[in-house]
C-alpha atoms as a PDB file:
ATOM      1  CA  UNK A   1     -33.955  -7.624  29.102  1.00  0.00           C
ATOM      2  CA  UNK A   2     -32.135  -5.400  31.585  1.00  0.00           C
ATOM      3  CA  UNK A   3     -31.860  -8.012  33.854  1.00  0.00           C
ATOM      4  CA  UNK A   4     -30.255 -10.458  31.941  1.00  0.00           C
ATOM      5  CA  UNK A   5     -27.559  -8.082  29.861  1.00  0.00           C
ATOM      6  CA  UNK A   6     -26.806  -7.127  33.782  1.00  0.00           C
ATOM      7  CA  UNK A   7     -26.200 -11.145  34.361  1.00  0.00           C
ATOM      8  CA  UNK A   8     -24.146 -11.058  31.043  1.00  0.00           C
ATOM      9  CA  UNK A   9     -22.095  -8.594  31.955  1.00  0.00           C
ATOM     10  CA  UNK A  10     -21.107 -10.659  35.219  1.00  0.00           C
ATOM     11  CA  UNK A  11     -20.635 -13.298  33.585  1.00  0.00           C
ATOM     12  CA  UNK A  12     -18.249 -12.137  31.086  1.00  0.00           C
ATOM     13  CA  UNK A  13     -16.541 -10.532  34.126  1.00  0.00           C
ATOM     14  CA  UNK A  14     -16.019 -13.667  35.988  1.00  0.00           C
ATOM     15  CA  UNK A  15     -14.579 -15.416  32.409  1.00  0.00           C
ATOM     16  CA  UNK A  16     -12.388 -12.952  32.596  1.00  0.00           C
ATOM     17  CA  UNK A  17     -11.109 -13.541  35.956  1.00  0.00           C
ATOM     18  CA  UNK A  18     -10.557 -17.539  35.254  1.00  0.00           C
ATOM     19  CA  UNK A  19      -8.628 -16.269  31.926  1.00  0.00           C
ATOM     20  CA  UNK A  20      -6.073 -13.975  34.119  1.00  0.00           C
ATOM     21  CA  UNK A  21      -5.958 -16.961  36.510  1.00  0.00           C
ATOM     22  CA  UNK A  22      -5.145 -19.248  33.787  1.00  0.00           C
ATOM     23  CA  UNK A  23      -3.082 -17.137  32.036  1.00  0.00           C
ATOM     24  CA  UNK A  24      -0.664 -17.092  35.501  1.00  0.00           C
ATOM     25  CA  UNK A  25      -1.040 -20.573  35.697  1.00  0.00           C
ATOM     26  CA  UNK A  26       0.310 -21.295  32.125  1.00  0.00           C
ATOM     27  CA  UNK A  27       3.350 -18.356  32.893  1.00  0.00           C
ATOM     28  CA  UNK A  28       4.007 -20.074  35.902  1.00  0.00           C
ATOM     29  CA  UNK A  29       4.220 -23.174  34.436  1.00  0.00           C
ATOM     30  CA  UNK A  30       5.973 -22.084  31.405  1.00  0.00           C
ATOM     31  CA  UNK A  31       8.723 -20.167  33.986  1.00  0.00           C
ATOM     32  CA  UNK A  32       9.034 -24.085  35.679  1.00  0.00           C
ATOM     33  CA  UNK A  33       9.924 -25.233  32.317  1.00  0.00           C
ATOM     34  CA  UNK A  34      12.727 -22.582  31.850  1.00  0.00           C
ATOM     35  CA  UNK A  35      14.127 -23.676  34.899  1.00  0.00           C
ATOM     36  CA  UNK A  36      13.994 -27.465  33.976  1.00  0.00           C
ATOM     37  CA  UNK A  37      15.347 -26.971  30.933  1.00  0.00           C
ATOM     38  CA  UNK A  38      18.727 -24.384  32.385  1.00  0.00           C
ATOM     39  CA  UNK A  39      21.226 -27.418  32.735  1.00  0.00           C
ATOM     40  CA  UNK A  40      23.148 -24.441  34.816  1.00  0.00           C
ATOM     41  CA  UNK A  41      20.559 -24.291  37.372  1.00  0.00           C
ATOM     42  CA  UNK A  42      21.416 -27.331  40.763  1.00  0.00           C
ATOM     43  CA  UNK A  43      20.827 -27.144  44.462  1.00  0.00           C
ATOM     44  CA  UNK A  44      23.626 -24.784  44.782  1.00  0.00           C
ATOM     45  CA  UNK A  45      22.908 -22.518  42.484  1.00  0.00           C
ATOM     46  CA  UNK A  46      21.068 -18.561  44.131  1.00  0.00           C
ATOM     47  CA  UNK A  47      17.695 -17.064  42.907  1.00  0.00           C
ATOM     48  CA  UNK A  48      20.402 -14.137  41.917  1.00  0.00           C
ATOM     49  CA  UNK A  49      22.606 -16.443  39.732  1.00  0.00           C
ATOM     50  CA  UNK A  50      19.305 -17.601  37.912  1.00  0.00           C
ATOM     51  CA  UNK A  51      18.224 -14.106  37.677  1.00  0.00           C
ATOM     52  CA  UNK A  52      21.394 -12.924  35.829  1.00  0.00           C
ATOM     53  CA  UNK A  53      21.081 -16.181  33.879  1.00  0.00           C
ATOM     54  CA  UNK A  54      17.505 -16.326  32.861  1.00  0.00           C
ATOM     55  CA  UNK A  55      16.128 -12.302  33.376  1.00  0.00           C
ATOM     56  CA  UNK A  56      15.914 -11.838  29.406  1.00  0.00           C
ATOM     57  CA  UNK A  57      13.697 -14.679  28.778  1.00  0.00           C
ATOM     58  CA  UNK A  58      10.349 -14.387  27.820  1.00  0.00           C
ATOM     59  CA  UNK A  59       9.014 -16.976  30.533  1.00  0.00           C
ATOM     60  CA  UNK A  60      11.486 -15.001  33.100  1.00  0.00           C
ATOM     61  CA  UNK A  61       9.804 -11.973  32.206  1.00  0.00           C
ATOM     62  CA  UNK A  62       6.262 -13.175  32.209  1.00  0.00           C
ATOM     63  CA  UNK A  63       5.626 -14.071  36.281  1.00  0.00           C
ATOM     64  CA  UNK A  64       6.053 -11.738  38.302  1.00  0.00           C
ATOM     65  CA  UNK A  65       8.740 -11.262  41.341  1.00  0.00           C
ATOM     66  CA  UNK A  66       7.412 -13.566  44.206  1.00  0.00           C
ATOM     67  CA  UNK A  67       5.859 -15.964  42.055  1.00  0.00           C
ATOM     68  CA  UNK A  68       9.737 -16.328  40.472  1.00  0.00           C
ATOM     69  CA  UNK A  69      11.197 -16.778  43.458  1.00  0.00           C
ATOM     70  CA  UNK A  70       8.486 -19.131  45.017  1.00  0.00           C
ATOM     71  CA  UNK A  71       8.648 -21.377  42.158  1.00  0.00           C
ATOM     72  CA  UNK A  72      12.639 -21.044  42.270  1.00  0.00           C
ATOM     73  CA  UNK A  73      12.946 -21.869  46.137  1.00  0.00           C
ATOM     74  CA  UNK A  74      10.284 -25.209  45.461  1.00  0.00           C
ATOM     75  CA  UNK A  75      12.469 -25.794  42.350  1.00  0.00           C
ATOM     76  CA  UNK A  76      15.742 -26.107  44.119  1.00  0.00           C
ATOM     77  CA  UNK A  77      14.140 -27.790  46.956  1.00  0.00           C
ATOM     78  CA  UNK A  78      12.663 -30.654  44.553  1.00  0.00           C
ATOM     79  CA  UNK A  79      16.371 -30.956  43.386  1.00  0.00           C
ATOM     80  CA  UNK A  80      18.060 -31.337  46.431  1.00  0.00           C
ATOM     81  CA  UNK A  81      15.432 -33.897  47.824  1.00  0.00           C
ATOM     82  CA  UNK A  82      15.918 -35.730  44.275  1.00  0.00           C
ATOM     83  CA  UNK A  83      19.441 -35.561  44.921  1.00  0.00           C
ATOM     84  CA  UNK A  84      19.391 -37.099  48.755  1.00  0.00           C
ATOM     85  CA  UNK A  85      16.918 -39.781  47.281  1.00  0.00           C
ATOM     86  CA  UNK A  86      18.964 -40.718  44.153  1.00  0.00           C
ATOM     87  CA  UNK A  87      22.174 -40.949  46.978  1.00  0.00           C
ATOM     88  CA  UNK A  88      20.262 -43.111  49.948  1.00  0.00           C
ATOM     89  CA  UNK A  89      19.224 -44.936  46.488  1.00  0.00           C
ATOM     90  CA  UNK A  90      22.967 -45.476  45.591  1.00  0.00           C
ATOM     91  CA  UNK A  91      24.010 -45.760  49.058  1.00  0.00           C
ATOM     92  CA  UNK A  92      21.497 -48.872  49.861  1.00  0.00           C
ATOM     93  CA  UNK A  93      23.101 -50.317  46.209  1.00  0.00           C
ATOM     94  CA  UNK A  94      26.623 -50.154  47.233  1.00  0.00           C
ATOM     95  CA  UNK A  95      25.562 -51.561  50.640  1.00  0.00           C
ATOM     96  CA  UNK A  96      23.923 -54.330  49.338  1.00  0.00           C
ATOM     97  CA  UNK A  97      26.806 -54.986  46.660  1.00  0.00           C
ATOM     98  CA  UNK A  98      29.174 -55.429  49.598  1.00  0.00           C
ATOM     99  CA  UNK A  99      26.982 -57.678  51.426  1.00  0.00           C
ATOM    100  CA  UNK A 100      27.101 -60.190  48.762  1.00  0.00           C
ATOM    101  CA  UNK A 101      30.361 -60.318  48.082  1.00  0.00           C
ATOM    102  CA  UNK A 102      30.834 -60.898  51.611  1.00  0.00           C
ATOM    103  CA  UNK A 103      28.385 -63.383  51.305  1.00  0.00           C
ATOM    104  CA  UNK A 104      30.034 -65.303  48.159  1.00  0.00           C
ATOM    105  CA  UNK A 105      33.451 -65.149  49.502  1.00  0.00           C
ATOM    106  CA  UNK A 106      32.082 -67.033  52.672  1.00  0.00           C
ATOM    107  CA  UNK A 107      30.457 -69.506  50.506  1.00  0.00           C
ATOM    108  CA  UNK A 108      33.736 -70.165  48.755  1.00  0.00           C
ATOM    109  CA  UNK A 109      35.707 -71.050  51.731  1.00  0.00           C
END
């Protein structure tokens, strides 16, 4: 009997590990979804000017320090790589727009 209320014990530690765990995970993602969701926040835009922004929100509050600014600094990144896509995207468009009106006036002479 000793034995196992020993192994319950652990156990119940351990579930409470995963709950902290998951608990950071669903701050952290909550704290992504804040930042998503601030129109305000682009590529050019500091982890400062989203801290004076966003510092009395609840899913501000709720990560801690390096985790905000971890998430912020991947967040921007993601933007700006978006961004250089969505431009080599309209880029290769405008490109190709040229080259066949270049094409059609040669077929009309």
């Amino acid at each position: 009997d000793k034995e196992e209320k020993e192994d319950d014990e652990e156990n119940e530690k351990d579930d409470g590990e995963e709950d902290g765990e998951k608990d950071d995970g669903e701050a952290r993602e909550a704290f992504v979804d804040l930042l998503v969701k601030t129109k305000a926040i682009s590529v050019g835009t500091s982890y400062e000017d989203a801290e004076r922004m966003l510092c009395k929100k609840a899913a501000w509050k709720a990560v801690d320090a390096q985790t905000r600014k971890e998430c912020f600094e991947i967040f921007v990144d993601h933007l700006d790589d978006v961004g250089h896509k969505k431009k080599k995207k309209k880029d290769k468009a405008k490109k190709n727009k040229k080259k066949k009106q270049k094409e059609d006036e040669e077929e009309e002479e």
